[in-house]
N, C-alpha and C. Protein backbone atom coordinates (compact mmCIF):
# COMPACT_ATOMS: atom_id res chain seq x y z
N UNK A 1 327.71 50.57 119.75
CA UNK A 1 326.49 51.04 119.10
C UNK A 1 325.58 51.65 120.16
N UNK A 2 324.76 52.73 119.36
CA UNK A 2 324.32 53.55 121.04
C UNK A 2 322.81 52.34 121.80
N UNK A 3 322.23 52.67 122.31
CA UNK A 3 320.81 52.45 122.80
C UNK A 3 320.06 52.86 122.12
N UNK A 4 319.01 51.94 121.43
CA UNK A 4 317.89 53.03 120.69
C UNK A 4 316.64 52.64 121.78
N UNK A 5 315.70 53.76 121.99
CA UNK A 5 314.86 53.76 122.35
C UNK A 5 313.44 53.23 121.33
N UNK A 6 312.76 52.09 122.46
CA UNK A 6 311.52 51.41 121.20
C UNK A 6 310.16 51.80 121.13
N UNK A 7 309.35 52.04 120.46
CA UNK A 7 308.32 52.84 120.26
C UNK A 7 307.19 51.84 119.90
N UNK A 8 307.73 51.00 119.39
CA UNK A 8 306.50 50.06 118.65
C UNK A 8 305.90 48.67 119.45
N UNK A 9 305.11 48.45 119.21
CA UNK A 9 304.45 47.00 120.53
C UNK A 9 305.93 45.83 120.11
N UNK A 10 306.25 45.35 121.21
CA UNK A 10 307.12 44.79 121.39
C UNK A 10 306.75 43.40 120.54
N UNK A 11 307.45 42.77 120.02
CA UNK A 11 307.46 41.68 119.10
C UNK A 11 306.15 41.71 117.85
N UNK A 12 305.88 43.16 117.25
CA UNK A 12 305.19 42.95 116.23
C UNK A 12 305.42 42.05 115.32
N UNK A 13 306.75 42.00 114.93
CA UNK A 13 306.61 40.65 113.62
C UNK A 13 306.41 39.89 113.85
N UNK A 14 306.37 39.18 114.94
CA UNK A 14 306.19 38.04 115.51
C UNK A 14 307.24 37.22 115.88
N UNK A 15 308.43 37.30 115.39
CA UNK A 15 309.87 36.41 115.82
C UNK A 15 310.16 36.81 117.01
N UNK A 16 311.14 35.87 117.01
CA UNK A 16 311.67 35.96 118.33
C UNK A 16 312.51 37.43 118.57
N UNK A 17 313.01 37.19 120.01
CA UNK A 17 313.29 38.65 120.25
C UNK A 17 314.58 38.06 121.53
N UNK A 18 315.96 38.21 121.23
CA UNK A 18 317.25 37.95 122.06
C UNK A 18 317.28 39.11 122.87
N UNK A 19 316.80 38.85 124.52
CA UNK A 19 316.47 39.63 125.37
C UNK A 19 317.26 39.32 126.67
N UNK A 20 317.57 40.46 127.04
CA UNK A 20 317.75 40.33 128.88
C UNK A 20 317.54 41.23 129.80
N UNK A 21 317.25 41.35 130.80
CA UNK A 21 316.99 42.42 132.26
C UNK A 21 318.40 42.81 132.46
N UNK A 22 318.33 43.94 132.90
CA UNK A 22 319.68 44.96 133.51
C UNK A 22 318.79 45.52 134.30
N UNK A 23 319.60 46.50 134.70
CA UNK A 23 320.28 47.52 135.71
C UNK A 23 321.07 48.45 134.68
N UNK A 24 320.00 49.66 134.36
CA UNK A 24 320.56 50.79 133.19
C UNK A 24 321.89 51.77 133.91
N UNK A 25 323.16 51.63 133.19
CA UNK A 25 324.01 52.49 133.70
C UNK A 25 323.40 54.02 133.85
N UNK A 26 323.54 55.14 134.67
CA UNK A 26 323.20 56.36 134.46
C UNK A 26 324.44 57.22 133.02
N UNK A 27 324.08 57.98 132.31
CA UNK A 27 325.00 58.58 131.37
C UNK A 27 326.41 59.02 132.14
N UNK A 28 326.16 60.31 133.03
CA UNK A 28 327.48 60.36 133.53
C UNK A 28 328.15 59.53 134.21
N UNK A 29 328.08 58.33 134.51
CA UNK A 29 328.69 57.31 134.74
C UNK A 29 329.35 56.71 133.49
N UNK A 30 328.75 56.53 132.26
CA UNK A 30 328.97 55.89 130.85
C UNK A 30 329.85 56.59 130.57
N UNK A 31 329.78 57.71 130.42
CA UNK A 31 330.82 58.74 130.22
C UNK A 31 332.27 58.68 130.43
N UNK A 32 331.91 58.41 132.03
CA UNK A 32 333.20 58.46 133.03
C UNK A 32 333.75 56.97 132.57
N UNK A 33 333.27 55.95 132.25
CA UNK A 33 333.80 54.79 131.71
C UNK A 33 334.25 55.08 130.11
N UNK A 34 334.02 55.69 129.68
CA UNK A 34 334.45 56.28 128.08
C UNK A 34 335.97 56.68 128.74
N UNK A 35 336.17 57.47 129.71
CA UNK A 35 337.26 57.95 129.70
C UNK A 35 338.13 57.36 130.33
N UNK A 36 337.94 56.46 130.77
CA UNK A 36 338.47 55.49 131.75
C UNK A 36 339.21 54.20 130.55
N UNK A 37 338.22 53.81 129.68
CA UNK A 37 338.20 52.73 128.78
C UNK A 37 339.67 53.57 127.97
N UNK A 38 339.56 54.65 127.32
CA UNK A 38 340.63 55.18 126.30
C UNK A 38 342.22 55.29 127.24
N UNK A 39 342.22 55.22 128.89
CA UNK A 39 343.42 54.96 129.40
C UNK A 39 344.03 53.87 129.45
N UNK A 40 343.15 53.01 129.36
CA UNK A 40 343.02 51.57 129.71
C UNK A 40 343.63 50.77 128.38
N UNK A 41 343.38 51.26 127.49
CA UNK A 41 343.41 50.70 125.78
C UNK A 41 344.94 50.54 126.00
N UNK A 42 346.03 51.03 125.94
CA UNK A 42 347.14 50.78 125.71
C UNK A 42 347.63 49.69 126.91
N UNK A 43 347.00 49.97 127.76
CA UNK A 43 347.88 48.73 129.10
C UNK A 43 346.69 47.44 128.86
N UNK A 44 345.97 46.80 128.03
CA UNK A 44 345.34 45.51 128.16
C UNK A 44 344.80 45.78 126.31
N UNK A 45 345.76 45.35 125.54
CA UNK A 45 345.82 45.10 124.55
C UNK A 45 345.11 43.83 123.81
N UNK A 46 344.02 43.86 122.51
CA UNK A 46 343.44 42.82 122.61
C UNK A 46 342.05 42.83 122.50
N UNK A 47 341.40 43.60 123.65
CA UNK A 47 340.25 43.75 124.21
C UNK A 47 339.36 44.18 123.36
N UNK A 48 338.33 43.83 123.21
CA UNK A 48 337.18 44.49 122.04
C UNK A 48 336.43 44.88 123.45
N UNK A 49 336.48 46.53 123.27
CA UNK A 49 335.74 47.44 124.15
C UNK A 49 334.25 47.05 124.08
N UNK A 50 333.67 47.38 125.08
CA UNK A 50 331.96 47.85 124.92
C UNK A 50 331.90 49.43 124.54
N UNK A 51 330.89 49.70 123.65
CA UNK A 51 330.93 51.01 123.70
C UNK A 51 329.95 52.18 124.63
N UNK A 52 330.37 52.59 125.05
CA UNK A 52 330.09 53.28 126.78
C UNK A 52 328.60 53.24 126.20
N UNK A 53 327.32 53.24 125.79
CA UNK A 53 326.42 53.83 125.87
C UNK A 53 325.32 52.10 125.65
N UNK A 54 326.35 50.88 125.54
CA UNK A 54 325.48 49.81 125.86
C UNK A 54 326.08 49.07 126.99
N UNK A 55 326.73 49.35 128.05
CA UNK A 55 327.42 49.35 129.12
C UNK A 55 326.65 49.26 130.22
N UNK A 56 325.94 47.94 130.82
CA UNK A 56 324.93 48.16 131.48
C UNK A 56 325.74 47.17 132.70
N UNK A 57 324.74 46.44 134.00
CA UNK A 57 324.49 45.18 134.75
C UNK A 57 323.68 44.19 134.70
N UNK A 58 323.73 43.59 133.94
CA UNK A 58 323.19 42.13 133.91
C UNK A 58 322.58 41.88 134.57
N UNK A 59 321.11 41.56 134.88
CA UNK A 59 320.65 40.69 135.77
C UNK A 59 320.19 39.21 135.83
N UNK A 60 319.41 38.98 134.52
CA UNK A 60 318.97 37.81 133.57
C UNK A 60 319.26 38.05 132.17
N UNK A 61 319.57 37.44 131.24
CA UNK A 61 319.98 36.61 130.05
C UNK A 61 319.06 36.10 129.57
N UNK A 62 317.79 36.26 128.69
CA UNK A 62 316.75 35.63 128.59
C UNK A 62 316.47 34.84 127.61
N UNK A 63 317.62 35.25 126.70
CA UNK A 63 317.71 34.57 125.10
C UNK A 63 316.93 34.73 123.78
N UNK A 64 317.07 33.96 123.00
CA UNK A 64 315.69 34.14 122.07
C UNK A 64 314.64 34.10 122.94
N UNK A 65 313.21 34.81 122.72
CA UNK A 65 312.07 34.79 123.40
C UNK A 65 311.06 34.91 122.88
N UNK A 66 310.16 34.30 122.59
CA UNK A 66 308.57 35.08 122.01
C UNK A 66 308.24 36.35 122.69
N UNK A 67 307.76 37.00 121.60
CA UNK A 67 307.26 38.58 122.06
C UNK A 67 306.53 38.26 123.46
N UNK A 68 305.29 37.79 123.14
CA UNK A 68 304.05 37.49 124.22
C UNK A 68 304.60 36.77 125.64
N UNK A 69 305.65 36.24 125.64
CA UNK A 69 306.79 35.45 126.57
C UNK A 69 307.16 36.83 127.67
N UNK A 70 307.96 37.27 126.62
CA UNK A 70 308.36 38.82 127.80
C UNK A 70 307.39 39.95 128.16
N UNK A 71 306.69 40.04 127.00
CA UNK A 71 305.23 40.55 128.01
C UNK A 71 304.65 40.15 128.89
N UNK A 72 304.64 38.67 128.95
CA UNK A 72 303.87 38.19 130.10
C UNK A 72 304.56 38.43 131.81
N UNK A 73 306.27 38.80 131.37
CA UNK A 73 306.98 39.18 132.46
C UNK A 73 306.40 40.18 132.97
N UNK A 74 306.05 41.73 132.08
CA UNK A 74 306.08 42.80 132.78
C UNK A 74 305.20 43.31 133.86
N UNK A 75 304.21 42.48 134.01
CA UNK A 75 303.73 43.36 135.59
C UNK A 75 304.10 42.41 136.85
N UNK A 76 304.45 41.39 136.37
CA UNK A 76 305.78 40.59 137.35
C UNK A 76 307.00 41.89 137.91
N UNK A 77 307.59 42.35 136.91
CA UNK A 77 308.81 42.92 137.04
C UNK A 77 308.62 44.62 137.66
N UNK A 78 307.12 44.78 136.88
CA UNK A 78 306.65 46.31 137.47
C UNK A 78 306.19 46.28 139.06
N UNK A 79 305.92 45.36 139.68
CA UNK A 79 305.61 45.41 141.20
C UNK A 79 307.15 44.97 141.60
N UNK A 80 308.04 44.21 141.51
CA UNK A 80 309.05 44.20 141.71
C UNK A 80 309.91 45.04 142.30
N UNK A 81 310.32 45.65 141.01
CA UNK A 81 310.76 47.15 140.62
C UNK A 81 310.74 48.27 141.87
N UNK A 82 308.94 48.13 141.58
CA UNK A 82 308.61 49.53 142.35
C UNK A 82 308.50 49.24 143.85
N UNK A 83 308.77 47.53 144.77
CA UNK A 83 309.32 48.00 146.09
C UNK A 83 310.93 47.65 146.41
N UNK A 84 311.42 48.60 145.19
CA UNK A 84 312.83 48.53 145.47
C UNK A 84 313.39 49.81 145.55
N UNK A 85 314.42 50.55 146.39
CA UNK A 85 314.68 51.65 146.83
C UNK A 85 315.34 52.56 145.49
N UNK A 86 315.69 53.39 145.17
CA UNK A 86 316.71 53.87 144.30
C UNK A 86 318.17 53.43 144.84
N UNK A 87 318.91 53.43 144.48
CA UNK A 87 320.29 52.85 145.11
C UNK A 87 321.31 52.73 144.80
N UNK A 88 322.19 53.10 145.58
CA UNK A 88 324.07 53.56 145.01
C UNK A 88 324.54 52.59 145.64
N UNK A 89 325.38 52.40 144.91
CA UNK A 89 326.24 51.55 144.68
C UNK A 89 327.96 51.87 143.83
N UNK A 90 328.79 51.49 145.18
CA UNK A 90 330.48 51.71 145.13
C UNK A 90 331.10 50.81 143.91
N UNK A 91 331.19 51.76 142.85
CA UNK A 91 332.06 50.52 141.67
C UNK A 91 333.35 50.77 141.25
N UNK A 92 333.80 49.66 141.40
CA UNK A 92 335.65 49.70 140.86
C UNK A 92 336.37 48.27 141.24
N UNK A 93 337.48 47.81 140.91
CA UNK A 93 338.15 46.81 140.37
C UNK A 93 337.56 45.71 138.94
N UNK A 94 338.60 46.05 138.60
CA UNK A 94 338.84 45.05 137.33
C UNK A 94 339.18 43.64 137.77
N UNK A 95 338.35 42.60 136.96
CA UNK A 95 338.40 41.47 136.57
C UNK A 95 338.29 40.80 135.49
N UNK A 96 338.58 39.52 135.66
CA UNK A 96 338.24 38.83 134.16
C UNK A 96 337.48 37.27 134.36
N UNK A 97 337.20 37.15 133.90
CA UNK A 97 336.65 35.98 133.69
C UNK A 97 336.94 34.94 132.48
N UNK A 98 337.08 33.88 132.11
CA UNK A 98 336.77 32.66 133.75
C UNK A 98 338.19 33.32 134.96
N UNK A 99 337.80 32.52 135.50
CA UNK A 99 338.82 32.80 136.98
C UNK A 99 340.51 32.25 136.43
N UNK A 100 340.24 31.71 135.74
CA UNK A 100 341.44 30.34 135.27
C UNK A 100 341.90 30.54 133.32
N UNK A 101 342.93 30.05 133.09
CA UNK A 101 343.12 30.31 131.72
C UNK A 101 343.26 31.89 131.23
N UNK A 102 342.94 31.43 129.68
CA UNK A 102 343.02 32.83 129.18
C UNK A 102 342.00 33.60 129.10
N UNK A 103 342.09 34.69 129.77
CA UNK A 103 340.80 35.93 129.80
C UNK A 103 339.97 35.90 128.40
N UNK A 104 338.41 36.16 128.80
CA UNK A 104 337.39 36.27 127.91
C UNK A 104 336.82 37.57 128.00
N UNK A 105 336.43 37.71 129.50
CA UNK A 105 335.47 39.02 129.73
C UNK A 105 336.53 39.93 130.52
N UNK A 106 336.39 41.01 130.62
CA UNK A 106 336.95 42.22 131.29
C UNK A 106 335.58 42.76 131.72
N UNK A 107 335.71 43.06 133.39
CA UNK A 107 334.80 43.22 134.16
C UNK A 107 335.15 44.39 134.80
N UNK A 108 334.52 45.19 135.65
CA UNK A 108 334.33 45.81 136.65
C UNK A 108 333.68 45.54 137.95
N UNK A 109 334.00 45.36 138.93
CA UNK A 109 333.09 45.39 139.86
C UNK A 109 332.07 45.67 140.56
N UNK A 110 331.02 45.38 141.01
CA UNK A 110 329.59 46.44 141.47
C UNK A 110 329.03 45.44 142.67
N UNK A 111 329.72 45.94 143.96
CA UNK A 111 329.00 44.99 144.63
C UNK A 111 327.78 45.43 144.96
N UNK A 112 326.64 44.91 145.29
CA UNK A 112 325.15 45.44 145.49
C UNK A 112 325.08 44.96 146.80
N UNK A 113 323.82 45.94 147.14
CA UNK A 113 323.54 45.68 148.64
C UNK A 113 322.64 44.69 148.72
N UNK A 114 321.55 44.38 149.79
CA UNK A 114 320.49 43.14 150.01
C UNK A 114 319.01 43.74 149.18
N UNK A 115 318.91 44.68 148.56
CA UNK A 115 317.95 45.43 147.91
C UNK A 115 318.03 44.92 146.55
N UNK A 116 319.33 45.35 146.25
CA UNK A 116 319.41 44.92 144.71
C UNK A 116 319.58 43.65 144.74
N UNK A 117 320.34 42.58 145.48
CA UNK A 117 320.18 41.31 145.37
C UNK A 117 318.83 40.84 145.34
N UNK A 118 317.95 41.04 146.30
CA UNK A 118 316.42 40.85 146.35
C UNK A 118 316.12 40.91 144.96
N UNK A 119 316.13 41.90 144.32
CA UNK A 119 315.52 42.61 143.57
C UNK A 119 315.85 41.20 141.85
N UNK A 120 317.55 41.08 142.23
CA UNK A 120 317.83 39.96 141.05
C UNK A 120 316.79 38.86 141.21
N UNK A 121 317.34 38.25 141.98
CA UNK A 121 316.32 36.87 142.88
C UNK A 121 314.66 37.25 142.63
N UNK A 122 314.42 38.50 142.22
CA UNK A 122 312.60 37.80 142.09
C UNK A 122 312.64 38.15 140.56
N UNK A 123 313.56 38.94 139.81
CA UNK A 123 314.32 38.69 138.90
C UNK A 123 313.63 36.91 138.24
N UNK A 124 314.70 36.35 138.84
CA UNK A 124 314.91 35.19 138.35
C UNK A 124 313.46 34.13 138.84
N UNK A 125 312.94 34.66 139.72
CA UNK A 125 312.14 33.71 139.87
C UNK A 125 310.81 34.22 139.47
N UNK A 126 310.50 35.52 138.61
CA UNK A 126 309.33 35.56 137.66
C UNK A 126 309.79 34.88 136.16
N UNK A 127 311.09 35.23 135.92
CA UNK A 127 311.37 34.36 134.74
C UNK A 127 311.23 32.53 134.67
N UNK A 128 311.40 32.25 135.73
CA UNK A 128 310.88 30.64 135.93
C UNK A 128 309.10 30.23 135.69
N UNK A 129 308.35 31.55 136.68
CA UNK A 129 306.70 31.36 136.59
C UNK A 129 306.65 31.69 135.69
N UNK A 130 307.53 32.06 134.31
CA UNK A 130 306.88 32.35 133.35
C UNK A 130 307.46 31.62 132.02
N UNK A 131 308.01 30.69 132.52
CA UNK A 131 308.49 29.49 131.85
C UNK A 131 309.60 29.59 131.09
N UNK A 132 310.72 30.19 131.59
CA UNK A 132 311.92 30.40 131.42
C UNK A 132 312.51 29.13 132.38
N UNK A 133 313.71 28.58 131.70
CA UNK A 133 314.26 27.75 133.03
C UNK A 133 315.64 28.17 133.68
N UNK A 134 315.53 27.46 134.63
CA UNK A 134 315.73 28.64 136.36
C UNK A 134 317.27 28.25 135.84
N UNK A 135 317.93 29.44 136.02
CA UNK A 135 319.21 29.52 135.52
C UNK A 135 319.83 28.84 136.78
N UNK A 136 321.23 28.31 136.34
CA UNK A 136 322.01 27.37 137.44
C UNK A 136 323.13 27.93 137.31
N UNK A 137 323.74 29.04 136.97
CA UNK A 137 325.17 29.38 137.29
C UNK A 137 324.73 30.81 138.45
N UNK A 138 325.48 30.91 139.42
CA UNK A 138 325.12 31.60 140.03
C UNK A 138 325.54 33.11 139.56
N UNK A 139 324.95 33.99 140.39
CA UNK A 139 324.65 35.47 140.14
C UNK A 139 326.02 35.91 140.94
N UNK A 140 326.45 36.58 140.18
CA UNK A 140 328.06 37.37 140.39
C UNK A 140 327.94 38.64 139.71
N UNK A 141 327.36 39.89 140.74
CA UNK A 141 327.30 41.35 140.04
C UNK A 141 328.56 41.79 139.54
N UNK A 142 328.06 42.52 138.14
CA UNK A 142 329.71 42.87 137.34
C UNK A 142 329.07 43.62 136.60
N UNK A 143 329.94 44.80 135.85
CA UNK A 143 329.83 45.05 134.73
C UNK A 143 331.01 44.58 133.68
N UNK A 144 330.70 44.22 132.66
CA UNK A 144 331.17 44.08 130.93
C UNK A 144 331.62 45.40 130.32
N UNK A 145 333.01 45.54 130.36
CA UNK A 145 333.87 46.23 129.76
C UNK A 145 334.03 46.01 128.48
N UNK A 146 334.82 44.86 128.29
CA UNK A 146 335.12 44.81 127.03
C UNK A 146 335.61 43.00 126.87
N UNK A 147 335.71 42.27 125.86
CA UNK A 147 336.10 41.26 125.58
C UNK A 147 337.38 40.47 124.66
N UNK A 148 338.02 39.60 124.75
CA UNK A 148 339.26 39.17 124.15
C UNK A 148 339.12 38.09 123.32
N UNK A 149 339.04 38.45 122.07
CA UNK A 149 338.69 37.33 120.64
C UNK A 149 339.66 36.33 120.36
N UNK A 150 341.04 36.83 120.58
CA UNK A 150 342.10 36.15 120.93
C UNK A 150 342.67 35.47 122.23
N UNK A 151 343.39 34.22 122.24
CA UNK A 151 343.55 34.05 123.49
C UNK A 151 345.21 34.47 123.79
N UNK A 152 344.97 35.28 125.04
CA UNK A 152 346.00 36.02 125.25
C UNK A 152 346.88 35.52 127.02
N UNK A 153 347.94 35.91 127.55
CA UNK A 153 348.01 35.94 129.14
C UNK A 153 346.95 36.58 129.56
N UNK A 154 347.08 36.26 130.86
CA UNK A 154 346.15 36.71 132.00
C UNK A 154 347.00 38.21 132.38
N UNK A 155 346.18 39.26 131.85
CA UNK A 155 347.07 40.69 132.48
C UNK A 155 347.20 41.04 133.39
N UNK A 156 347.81 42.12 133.73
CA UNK A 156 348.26 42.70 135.11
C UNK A 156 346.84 43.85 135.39
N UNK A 157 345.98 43.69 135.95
CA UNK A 157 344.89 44.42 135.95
C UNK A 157 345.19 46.32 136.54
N UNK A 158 345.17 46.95 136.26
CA UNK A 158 345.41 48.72 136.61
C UNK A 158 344.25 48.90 137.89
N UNK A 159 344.93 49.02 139.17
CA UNK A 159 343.59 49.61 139.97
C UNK A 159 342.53 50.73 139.22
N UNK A 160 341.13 50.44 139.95
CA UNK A 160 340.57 51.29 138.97
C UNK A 160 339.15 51.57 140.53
N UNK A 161 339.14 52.90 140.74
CA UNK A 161 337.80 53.37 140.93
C UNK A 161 336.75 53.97 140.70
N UNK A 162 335.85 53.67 140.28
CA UNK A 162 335.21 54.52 139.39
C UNK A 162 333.94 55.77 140.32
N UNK A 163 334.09 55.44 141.63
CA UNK A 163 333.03 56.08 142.89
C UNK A 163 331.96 55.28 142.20
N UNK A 164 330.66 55.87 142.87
CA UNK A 164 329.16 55.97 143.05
C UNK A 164 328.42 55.75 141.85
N UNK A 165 327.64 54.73 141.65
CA UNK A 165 326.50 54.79 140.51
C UNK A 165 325.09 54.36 141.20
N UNK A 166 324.56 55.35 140.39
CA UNK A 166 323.27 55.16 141.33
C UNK A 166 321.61 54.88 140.46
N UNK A 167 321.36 53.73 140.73
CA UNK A 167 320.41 52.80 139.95
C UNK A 167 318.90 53.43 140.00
N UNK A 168 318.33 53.56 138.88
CA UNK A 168 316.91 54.19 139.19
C UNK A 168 315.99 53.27 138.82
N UNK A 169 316.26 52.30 137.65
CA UNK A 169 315.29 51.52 137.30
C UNK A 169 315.80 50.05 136.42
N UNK A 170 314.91 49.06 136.66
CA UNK A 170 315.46 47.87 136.11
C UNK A 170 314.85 48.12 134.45
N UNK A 171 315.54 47.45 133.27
CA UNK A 171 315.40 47.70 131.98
C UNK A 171 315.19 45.88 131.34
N UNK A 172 314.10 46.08 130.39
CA UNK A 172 314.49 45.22 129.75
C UNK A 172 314.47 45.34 128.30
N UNK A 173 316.04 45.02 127.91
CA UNK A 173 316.63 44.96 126.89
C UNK A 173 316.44 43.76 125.70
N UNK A 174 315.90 44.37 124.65
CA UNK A 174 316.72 43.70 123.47
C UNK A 174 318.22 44.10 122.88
N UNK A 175 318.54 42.65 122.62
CA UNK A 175 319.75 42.67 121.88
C UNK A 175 320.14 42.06 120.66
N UNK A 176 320.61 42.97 119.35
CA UNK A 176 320.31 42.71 118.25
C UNK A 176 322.25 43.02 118.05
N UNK A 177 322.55 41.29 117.53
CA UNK A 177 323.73 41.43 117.20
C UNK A 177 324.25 41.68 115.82
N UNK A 178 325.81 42.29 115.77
CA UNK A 178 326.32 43.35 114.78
C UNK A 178 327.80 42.77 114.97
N UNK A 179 328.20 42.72 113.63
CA UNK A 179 329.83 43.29 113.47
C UNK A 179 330.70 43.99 114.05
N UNK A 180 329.56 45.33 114.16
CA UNK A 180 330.31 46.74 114.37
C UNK A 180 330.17 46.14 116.07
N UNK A 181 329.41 45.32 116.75
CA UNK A 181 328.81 45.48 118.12
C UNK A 181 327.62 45.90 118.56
N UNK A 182 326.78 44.83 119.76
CA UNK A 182 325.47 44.68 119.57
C UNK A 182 324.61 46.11 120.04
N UNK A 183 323.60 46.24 119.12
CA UNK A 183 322.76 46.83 119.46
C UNK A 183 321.55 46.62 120.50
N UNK A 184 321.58 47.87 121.46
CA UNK A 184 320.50 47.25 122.58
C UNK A 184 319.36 48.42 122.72
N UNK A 185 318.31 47.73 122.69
CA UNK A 185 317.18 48.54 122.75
C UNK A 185 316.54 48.34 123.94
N UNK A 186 315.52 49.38 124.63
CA UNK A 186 314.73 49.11 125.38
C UNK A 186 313.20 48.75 124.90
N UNK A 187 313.28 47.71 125.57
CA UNK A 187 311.84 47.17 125.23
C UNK A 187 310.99 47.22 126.45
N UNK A 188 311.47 47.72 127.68
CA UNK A 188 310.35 48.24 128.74
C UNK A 188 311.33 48.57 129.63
N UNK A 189 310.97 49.55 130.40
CA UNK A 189 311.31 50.08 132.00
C UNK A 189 310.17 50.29 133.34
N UNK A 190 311.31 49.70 134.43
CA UNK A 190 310.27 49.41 135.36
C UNK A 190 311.47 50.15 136.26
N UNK A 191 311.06 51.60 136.60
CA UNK A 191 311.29 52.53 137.98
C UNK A 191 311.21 52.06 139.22
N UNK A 192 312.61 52.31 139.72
CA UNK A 192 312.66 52.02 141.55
C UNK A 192 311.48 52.97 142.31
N UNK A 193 311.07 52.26 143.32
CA UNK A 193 310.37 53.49 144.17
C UNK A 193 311.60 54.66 144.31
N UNK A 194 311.02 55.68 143.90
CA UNK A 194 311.67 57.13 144.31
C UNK A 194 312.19 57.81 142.71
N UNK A 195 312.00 56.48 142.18
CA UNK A 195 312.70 56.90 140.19
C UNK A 195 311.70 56.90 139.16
N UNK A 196 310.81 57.33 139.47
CA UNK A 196 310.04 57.43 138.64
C UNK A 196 309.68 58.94 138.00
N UNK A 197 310.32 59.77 138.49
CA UNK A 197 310.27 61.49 137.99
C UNK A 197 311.29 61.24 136.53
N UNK A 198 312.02 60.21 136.59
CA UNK A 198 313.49 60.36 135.77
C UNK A 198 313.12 59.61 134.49
């Protein structure tokens, strides 16, 4: 389902709102994973794809949330943000997760430099001052390909490089789940220093 862009004050009705922080893929990157994903389909059978255009990096998981909850994040996340560089980053190999048993997630790799790690880490620790509790599984950069509803072997993974993606701004997402596959909206963006023309 694509990205819709949000227009309206964030949690007008007042319910809750199933939210998390990324790291927005750039399009021609999404793209290049569209075409990548349709080679891929016949050698890892099973897999319920992501569809390239909600294909992001994870940073926090925030869950159900009160509107006024994640507002209270954003000028936490907007000074953040903005002393963090724009930044590329080398992505490729496939994984799965858990490490053990039968595959759940189909991953990609994205290792980040000490910028973007920084950048998770205050991440996580405005979501604590703001009364979120402090997540305990540790931070392992990836992207979410696609997932396995069935439990299947552990496959033979296809080398995969995908080059250069290059990060302009941290996002925070709602996510509104579907049948067809979840819908993700932006409910605010906060620009790297140097990304803010974009």
């Amino acid at each position: 389902m694509p990205i819709k862009d949000e227009t309206r004050v964030v949690g007008a009705t007042g319910g809750l709102i199933r939210a998390f922080l990324a790291l927005e893929i750039p399009g021609p990157t999404r793209r290049q994973f569209a075409q990548e994903i349709e080679e891929w389909r016949p050698k890892l059978p099973g897999v319920r794809w992501l569809t390239p255009d909600t294909i992001h990096l994870t940073f926090r998981f925030l869950g159900d949330s009160p509107a006024e909850l994640l507002e209270s994040l954003h000028p936490l996340l907007m000074a953040q943000a903005s002393t963090c560089p724009v930044t590329t980053v080398r992505v490729g190999g496939l994984g799965v997760f858990p490490e053990r048993g039968h595959p759940r997630v189909l991953w990609v790799g994205a290792p980040l430099g000490e910028e973007l790690l920084r950048l998770q880490r205050a991440c996580e620790e405005a979501a604590v001052q703001c009364r979120w509790a402090r997540e305990t599984q540790t931070f392992r950069p990836h992207i979410t390909l696609g997932r396995w509803r069935e439990k299947v072997p552990r496959p033979v993974l296809p080398p995969v490089g995908l080059g250069e993606v290059e990060f302009r701004s941290l996002v925070l997402y709602q996510s509104e789940l579907n049948p067809r596959g979840a819908i993700h909206t932006r409910l605010a963006t906060f620009p790297f220093r140097g990304g803010e023309s974009l």
